[in-house]
PDB file of N, CA and C in Angstrom:
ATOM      1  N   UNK A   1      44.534   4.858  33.589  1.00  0.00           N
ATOM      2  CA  UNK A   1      43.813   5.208  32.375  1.00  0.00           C
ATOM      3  C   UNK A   1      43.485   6.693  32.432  1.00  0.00           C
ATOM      4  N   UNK A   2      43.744   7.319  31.264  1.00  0.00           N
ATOM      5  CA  UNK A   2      43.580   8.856  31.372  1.00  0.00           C
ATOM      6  C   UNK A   2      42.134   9.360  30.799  1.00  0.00           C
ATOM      7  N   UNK A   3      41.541  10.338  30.974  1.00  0.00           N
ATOM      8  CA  UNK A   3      40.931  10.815  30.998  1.00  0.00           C
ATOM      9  C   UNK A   3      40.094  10.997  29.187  1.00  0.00           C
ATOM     10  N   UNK A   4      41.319  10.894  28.086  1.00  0.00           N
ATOM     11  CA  UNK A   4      41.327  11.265  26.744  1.00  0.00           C
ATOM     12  C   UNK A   4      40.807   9.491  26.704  1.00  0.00           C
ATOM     13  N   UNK A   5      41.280   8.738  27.156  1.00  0.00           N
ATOM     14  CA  UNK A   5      41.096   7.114  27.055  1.00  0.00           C
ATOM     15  C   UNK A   5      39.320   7.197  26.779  1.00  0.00           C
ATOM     16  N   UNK A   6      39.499   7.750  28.245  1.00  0.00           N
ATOM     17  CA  UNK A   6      37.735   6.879  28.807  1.00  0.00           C
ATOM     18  C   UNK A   6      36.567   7.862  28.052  1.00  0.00           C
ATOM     19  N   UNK A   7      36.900   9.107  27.416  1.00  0.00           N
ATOM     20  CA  UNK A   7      36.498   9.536  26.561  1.00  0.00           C
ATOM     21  C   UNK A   7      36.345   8.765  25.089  1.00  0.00           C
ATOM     22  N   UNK A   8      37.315   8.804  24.715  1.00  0.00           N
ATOM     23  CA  UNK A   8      37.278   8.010  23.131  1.00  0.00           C
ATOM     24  C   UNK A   8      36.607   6.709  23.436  1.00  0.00           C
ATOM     25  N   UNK A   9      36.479   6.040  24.650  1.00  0.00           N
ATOM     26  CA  UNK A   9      36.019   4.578  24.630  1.00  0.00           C
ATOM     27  C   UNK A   9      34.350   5.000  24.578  1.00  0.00           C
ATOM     28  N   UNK A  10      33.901   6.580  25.720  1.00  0.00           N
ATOM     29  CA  UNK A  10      32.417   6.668  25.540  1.00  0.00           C
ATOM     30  C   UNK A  10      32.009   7.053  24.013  1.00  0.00           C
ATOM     31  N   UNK A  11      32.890   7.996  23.565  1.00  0.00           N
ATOM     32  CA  UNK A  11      32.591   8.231  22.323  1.00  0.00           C
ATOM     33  C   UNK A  11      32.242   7.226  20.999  1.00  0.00           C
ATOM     34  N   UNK A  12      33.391   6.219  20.795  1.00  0.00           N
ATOM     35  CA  UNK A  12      33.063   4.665  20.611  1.00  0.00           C
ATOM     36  C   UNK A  12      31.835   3.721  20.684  1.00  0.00           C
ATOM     37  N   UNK A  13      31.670   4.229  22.534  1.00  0.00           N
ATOM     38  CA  UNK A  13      30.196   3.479  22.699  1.00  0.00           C
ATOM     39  C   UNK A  13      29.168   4.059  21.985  1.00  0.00           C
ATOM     40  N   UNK A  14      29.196   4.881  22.271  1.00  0.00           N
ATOM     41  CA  UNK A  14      27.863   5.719  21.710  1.00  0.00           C
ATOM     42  C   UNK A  14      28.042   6.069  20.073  1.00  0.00           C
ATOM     43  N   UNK A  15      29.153   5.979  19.375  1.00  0.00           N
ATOM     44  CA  UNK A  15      28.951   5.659  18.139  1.00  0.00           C
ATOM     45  C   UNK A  15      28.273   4.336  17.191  1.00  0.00           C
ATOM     46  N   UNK A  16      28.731   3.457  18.276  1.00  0.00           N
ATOM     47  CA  UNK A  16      28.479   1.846  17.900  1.00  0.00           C
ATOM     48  C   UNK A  16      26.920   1.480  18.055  1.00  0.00           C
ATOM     49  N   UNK A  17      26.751   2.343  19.526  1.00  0.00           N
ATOM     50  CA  UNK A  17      25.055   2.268  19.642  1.00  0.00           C
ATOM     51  C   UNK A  17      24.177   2.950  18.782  1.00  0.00           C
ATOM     52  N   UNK A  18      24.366   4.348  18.170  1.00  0.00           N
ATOM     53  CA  UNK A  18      23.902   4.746  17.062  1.00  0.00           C
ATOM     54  C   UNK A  18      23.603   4.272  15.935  1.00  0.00           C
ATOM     55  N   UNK A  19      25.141   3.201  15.470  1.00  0.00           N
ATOM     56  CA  UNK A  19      25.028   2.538  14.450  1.00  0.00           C
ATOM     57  C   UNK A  19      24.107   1.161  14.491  1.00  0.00           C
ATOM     58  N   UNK A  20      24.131   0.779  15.577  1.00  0.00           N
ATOM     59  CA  UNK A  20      23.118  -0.140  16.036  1.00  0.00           C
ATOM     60  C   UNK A  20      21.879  -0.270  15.675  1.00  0.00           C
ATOM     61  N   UNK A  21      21.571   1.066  16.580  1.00  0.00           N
ATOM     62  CA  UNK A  21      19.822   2.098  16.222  1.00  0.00           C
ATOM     63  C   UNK A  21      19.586   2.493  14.657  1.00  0.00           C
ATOM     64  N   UNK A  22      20.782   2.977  14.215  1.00  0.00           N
ATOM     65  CA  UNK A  22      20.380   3.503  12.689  1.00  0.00           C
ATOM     66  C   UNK A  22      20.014   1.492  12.245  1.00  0.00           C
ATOM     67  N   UNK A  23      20.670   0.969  12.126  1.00  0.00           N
ATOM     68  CA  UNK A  23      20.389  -0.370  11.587  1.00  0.00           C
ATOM     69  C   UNK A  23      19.242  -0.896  11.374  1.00  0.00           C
ATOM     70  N   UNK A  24      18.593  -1.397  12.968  1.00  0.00           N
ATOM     71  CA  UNK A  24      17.448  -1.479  13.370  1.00  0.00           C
ATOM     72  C   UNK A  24      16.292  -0.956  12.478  1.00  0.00           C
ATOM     73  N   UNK A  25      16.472   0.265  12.932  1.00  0.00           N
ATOM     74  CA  UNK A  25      15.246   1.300  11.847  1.00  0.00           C
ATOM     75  C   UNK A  25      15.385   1.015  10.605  1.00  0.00           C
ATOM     76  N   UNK A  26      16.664   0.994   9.894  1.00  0.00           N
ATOM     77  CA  UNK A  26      16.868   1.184   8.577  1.00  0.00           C
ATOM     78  C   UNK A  26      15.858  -0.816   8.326  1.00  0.00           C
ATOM     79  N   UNK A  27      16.196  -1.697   8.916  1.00  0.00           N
ATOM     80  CA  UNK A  27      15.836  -2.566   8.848  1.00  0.00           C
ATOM     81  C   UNK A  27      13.981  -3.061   8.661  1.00  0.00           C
ATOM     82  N   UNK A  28      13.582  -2.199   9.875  1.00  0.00           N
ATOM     83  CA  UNK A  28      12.206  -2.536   9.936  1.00  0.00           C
ATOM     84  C   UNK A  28      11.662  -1.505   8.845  1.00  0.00           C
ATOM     85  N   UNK A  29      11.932  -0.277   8.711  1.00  0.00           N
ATOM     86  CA  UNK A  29      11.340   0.466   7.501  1.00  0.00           C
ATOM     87  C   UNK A  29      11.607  -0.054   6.167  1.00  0.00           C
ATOM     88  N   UNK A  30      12.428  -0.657   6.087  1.00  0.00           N
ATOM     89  CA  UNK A  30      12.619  -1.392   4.736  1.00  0.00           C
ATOM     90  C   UNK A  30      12.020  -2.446   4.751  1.00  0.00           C
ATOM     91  N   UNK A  31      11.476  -3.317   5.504  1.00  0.00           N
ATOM     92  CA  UNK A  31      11.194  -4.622   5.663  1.00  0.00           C
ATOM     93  C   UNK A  31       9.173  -3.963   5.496  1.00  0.00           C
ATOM     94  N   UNK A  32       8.767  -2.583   5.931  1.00  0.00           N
ATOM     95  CA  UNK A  32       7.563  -2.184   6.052  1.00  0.00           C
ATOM     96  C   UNK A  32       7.530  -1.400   4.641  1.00  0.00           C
ATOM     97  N   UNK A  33       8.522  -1.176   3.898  1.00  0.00           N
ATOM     98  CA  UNK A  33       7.976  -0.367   2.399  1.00  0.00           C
ATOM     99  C   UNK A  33       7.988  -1.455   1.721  1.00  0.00           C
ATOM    100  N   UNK A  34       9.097  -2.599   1.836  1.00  0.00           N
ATOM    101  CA  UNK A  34       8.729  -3.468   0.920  1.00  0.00           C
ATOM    102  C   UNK A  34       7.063  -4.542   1.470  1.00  0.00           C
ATOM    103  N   UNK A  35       6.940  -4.471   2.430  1.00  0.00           N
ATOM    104  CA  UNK A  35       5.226  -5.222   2.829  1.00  0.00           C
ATOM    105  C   UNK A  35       4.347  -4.252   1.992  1.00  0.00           C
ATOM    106  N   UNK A  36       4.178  -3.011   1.715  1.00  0.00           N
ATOM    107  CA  UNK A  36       3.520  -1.817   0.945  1.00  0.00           C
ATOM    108  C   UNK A  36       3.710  -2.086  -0.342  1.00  0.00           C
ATOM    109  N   UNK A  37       4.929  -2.224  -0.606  1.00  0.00           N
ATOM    110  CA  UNK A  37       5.351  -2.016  -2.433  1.00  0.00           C
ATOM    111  C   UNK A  37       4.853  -3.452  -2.629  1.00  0.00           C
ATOM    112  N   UNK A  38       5.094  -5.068  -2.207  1.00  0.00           N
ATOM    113  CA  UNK A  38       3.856  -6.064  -2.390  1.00  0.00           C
ATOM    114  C   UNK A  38       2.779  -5.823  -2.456  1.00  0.00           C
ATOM    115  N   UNK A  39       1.651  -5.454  -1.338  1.00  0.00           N
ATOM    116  CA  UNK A  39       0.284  -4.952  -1.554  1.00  0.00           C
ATOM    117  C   UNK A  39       0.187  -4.524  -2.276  1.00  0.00           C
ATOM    118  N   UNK A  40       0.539  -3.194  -2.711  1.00  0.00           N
ATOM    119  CA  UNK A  40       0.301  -2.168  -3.985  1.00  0.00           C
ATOM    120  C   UNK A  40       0.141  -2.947  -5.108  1.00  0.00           C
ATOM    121  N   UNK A  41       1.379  -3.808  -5.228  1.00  0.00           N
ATOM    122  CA  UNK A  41       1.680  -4.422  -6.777  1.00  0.00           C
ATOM    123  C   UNK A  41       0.580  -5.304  -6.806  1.00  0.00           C
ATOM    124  N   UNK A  42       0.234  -6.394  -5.537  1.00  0.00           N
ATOM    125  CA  UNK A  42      -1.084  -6.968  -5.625  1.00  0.00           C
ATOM    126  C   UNK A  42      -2.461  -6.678  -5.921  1.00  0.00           C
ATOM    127  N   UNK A  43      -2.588  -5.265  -5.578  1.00  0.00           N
ATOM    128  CA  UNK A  43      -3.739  -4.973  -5.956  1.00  0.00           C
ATOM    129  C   UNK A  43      -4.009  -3.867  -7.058  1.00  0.00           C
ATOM    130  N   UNK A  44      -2.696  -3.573  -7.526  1.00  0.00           N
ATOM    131  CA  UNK A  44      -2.651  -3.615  -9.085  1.00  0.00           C
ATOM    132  C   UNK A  44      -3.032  -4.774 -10.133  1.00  0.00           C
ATOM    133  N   UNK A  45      -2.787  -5.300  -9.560  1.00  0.00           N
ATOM    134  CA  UNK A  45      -3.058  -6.725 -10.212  1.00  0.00           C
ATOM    135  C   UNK A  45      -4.340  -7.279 -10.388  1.00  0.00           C
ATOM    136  N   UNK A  46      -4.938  -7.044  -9.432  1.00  0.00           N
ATOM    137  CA  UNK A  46      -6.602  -7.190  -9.248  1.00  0.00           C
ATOM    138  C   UNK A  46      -7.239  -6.129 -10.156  1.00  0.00           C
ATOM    139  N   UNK A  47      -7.127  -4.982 -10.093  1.00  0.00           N
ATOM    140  CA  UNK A  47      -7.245  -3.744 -10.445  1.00  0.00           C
ATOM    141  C   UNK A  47      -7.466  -4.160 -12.014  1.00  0.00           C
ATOM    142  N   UNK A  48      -6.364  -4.654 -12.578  1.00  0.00           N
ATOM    143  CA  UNK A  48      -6.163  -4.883 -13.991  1.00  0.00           C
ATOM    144  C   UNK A  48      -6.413  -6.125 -14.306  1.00  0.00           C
ATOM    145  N   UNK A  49      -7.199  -7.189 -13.550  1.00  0.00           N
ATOM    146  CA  UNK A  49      -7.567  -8.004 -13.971  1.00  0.00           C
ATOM    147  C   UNK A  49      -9.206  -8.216 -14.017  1.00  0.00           C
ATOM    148  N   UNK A  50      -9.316  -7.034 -13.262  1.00  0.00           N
ATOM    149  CA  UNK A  50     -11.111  -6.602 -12.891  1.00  0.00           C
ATOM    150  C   UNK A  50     -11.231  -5.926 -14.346  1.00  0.00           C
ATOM    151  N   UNK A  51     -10.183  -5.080 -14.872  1.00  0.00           N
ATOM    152  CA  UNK A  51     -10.425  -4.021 -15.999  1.00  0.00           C
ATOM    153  C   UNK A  51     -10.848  -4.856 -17.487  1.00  0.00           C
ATOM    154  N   UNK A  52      -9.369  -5.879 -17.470  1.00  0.00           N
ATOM    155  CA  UNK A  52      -9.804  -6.749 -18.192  1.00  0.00           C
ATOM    156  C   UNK A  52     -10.891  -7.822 -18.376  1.00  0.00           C
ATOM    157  N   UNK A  53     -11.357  -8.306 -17.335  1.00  0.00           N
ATOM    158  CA  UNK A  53     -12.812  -9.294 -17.054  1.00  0.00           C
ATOM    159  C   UNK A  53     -14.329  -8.597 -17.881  1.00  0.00           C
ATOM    160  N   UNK A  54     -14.113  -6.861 -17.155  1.00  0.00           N
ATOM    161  CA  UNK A  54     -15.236  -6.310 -17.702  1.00  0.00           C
ATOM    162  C   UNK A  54     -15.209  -5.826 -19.075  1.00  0.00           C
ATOM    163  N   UNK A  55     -14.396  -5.807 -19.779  1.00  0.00           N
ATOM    164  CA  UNK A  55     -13.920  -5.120 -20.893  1.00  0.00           C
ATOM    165  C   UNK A  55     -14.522  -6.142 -21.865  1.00  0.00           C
ATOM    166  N   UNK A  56     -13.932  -7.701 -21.784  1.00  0.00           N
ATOM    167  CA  UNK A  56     -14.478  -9.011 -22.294  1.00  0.00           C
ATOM    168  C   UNK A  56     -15.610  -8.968 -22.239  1.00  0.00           C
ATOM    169  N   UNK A  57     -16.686  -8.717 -21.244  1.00  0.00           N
ATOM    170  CA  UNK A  57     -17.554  -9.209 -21.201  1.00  0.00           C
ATOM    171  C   UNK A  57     -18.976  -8.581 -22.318  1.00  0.00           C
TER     172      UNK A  57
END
């Protein structure tokens, strides 16, 4: 095995592991804006249902 081989195979590795890592992250940060963009919308919701309660009253 030559030398250009065991190169392109580390290069490979360490591309695949990157793509791995980018995944991961891309995964949990999306999985943590959408837990945020719920809350938010929830307590918009409160927000505008407090607005409306007192408005009635």
């Amino acid at each position: 095995m030559g030398w250009g081989s065991k190169a392109g195979d580390w290069a490979f590795k360490g591309l695949t592991a990157g793509l791995g890592l980018a995944t991961i992250y891309l995964t949990a940060t999306f999985s943590v804006n959408v837990y945020r963009g719920l809350a938010w919308h929830n307590s918009q919701s409160k927000i505008e249902k407090q607005g409306s309660n007192e408005q009635s009253s």
